[in-house]
C-alpha atoms as a PDB file:
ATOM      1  CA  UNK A   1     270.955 222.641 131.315  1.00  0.00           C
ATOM      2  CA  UNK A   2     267.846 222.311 129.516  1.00  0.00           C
ATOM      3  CA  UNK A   3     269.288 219.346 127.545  1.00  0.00           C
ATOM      4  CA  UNK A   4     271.068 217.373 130.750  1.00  0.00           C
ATOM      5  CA  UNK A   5     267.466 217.471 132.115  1.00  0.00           C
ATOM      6  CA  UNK A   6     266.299 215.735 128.929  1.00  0.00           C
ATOM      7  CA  UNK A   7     269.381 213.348 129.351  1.00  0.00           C
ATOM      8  CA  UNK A   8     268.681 212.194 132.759  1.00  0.00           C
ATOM      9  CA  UNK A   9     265.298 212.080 132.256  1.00  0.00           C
ATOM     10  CA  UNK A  10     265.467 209.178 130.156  1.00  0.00           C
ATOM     11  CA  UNK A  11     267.921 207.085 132.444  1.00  0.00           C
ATOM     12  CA  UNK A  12     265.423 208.066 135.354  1.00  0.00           C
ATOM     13  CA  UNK A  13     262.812 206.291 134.252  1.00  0.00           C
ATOM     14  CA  UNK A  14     264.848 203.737 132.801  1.00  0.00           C
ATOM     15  CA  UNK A  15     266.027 203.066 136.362  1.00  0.00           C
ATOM     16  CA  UNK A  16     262.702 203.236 137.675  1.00  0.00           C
ATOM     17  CA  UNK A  17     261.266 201.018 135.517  1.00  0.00           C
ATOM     18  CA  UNK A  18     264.150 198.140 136.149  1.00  0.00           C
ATOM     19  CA  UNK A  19     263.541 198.492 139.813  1.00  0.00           C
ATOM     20  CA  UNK A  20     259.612 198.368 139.007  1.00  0.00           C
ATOM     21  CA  UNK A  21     260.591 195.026 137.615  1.00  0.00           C
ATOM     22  CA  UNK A  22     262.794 193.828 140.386  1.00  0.00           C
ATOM     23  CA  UNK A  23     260.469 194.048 142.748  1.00  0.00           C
ATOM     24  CA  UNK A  24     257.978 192.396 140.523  1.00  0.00           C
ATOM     25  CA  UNK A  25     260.201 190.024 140.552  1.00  0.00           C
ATOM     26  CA  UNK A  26     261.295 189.763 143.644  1.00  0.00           C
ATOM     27  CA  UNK A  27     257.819 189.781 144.717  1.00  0.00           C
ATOM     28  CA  UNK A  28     256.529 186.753 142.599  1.00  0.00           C
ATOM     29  CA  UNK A  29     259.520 184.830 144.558  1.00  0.00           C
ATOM     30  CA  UNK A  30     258.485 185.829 147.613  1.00  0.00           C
ATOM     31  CA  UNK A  31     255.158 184.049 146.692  1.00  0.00           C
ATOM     32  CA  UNK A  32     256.861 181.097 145.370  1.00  0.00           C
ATOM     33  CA  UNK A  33     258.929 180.904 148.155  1.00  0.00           C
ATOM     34  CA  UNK A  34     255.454 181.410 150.427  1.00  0.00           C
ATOM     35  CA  UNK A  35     253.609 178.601 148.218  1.00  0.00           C
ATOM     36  CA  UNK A  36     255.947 176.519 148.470  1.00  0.00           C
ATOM     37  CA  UNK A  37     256.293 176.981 152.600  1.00  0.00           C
ATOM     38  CA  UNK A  38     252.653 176.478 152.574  1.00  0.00           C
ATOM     39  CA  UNK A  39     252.972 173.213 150.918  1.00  0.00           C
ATOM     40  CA  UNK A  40     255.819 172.423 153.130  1.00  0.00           C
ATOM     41  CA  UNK A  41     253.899 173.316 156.577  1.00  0.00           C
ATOM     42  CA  UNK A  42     250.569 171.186 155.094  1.00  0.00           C
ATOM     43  CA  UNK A  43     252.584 168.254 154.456  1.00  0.00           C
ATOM     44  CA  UNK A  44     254.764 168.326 157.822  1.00  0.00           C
ATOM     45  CA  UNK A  45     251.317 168.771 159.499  1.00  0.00           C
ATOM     46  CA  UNK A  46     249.851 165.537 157.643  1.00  0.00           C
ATOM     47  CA  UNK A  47     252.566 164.089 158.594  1.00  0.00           C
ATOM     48  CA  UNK A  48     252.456 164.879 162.377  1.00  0.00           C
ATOM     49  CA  UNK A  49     248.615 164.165 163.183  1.00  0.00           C
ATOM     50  CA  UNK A  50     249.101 160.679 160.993  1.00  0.00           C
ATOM     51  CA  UNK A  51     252.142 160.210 163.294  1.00  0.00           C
ATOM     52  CA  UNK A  52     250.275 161.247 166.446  1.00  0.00           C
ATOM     53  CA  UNK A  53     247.029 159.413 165.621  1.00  0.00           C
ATOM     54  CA  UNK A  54     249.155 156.320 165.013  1.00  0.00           C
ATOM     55  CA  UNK A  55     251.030 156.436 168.555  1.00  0.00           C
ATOM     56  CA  UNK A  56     247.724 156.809 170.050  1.00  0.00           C
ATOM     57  CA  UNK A  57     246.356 153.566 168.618  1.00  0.00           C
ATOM     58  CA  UNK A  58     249.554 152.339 169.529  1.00  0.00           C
ATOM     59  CA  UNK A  59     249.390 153.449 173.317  1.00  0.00           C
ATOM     60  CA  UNK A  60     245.724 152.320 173.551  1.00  0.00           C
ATOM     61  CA  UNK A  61     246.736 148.665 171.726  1.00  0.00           C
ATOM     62  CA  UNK A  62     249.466 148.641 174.342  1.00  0.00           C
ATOM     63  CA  UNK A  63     247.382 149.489 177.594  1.00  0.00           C
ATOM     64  CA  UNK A  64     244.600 147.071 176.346  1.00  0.00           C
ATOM     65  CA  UNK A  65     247.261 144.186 176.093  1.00  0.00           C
ATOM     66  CA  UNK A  66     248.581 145.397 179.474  1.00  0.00           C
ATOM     67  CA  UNK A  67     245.286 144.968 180.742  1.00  0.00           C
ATOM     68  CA  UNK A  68     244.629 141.918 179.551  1.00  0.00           C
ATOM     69  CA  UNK A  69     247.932 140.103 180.409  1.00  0.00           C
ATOM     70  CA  UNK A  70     246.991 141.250 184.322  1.00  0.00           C
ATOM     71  CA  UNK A  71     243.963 139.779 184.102  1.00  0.00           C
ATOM     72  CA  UNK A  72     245.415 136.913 182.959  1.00  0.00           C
ATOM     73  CA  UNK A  73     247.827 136.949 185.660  1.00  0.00           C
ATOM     74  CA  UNK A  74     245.346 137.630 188.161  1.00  0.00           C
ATOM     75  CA  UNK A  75     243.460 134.862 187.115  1.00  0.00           C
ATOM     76  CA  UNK A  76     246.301 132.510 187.637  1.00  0.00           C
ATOM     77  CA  UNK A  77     247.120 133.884 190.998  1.00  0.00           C
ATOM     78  CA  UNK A  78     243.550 133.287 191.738  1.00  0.00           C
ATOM     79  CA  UNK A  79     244.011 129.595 190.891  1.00  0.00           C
ATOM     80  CA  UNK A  80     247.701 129.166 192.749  1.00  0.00           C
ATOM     81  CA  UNK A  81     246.171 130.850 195.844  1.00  0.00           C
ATOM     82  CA  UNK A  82     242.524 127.942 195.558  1.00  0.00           C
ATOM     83  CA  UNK A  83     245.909 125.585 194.540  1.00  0.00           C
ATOM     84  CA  UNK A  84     247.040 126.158 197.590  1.00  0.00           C
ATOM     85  CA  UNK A  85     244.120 126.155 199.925  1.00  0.00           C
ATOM     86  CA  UNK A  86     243.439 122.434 198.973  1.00  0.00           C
ATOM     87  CA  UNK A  87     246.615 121.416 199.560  1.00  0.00           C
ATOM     88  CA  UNK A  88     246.715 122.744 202.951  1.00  0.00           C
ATOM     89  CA  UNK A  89     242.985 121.458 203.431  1.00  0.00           C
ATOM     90  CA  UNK A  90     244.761 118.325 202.132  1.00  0.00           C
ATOM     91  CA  UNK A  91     247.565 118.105 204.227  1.00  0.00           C
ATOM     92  CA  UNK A  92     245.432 119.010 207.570  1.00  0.00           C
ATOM     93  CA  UNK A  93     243.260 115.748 206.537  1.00  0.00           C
ATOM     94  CA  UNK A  94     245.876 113.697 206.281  1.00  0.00           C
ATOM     95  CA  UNK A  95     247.158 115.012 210.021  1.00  0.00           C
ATOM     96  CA  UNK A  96     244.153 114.710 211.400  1.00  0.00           C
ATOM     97  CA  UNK A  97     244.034 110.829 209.758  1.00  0.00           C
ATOM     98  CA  UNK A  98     247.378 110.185 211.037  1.00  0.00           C
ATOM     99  CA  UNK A  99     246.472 111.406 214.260  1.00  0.00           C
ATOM    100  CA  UNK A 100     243.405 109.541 214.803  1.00  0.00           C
ATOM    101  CA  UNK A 101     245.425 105.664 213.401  1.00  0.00           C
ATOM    102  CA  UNK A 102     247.462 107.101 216.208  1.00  0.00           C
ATOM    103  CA  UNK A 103     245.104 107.109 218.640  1.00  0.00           C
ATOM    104  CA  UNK A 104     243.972 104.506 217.316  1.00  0.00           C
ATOM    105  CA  UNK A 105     246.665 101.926 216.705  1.00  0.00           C
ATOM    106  CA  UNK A 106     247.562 102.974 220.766  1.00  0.00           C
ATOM    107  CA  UNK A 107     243.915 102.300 221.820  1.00  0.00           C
ATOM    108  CA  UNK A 108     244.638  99.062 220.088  1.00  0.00           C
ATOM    109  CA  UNK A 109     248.218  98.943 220.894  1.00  0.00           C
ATOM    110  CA  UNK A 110     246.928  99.084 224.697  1.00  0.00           C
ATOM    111  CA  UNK A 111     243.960  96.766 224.063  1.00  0.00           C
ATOM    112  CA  UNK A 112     246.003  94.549 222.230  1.00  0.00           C
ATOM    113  CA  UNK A 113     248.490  94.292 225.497  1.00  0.00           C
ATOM    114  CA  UNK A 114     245.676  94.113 227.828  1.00  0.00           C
ATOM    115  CA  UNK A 115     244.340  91.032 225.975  1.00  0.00           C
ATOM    116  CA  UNK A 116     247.758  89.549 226.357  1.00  0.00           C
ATOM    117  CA  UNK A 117     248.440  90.035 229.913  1.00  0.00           C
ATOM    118  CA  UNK A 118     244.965  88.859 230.693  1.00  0.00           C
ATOM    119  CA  UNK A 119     245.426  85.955 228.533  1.00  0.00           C
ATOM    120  CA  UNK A 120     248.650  85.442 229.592  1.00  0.00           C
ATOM    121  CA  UNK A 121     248.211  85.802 233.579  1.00  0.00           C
ATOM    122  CA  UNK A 122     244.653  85.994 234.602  1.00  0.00           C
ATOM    123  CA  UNK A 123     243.409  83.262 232.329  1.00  0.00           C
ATOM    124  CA  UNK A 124     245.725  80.602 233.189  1.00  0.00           C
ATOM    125  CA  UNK A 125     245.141  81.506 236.665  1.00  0.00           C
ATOM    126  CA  UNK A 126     241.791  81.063 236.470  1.00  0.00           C
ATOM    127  CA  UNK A 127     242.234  78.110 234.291  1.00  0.00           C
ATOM    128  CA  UNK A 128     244.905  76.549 237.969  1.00  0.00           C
ATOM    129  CA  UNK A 129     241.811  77.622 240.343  1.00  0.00           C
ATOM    130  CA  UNK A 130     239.204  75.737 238.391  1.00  0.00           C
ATOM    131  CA  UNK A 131     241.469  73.170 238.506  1.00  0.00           C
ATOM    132  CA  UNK A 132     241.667  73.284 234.286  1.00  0.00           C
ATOM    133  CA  UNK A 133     245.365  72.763 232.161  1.00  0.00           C
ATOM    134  CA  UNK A 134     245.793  75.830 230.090  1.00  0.00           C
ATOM    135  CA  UNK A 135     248.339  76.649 228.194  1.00  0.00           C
ATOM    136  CA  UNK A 136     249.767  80.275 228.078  1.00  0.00           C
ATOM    137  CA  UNK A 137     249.514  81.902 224.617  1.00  0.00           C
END
């Protein structure tokens, strides 16, 4: 019995020392494997806030041009709308023109006729009773 003890003994430690090394092993892997995660993680990271700070400068390009282009268009709304006042100022000038040569052209439309009847009926009358010859225009 003595010398089975002595037998096993041997292959005990033998055993123990293989798994000692195994998990060394093991174990350096694991940190390998952790490194290398680590490295992994950093450079997704990196890679996220450049991302990230790049669709913000983006965003903030984008709402500045945004702003700009409505001020632009506000602008030219601005000058459509003035465009637009003048040439209804315009057109109520030109109304109130047409209406007064209106007006006017019947004042002298009517004093125009008035001249002629008086010319043609009360002058030659006058000219008969003075005893004058006129002739009728």
């Amino acid at each position: 019995m003595a010398a089975a003890c002595a037998v096993s003994t041997p292959h005990v430690a033998l055993a123990g020392s293989l798994r000692r090394q195994e998990m060394q092993h093991s174990s350096e892997r694991m940190r390998e494997d952790m490194a290398s995660l680590n490295q992994q993680t950093d450079f997704l990271q990196t890679q996220v806030t450049d991302r990230s700070d790049q669709l913000r400068m983006e965003s903030e390009q984008l709402a500045q041009d945004l702003h700009t282009q409505l001020e632009k268009r506000k602008v030219q709304l601005q000058k459509m709308v003035q465009d637009v006042v003048n040439i209804g100022e315009s057109l109520q000038g030109l109304v109130n023109d047409f209406g007064h040569l209106r007006k006017e052209s019947g004042t002298n439309q009517s004093k125009s006729d008035s001249q002629r009847l008086v010319a043609m009926y009360f002058v030659p009358l006058g000219c008969m009773q003075r005893g004058w010859s006129c002739i009728a225009v």
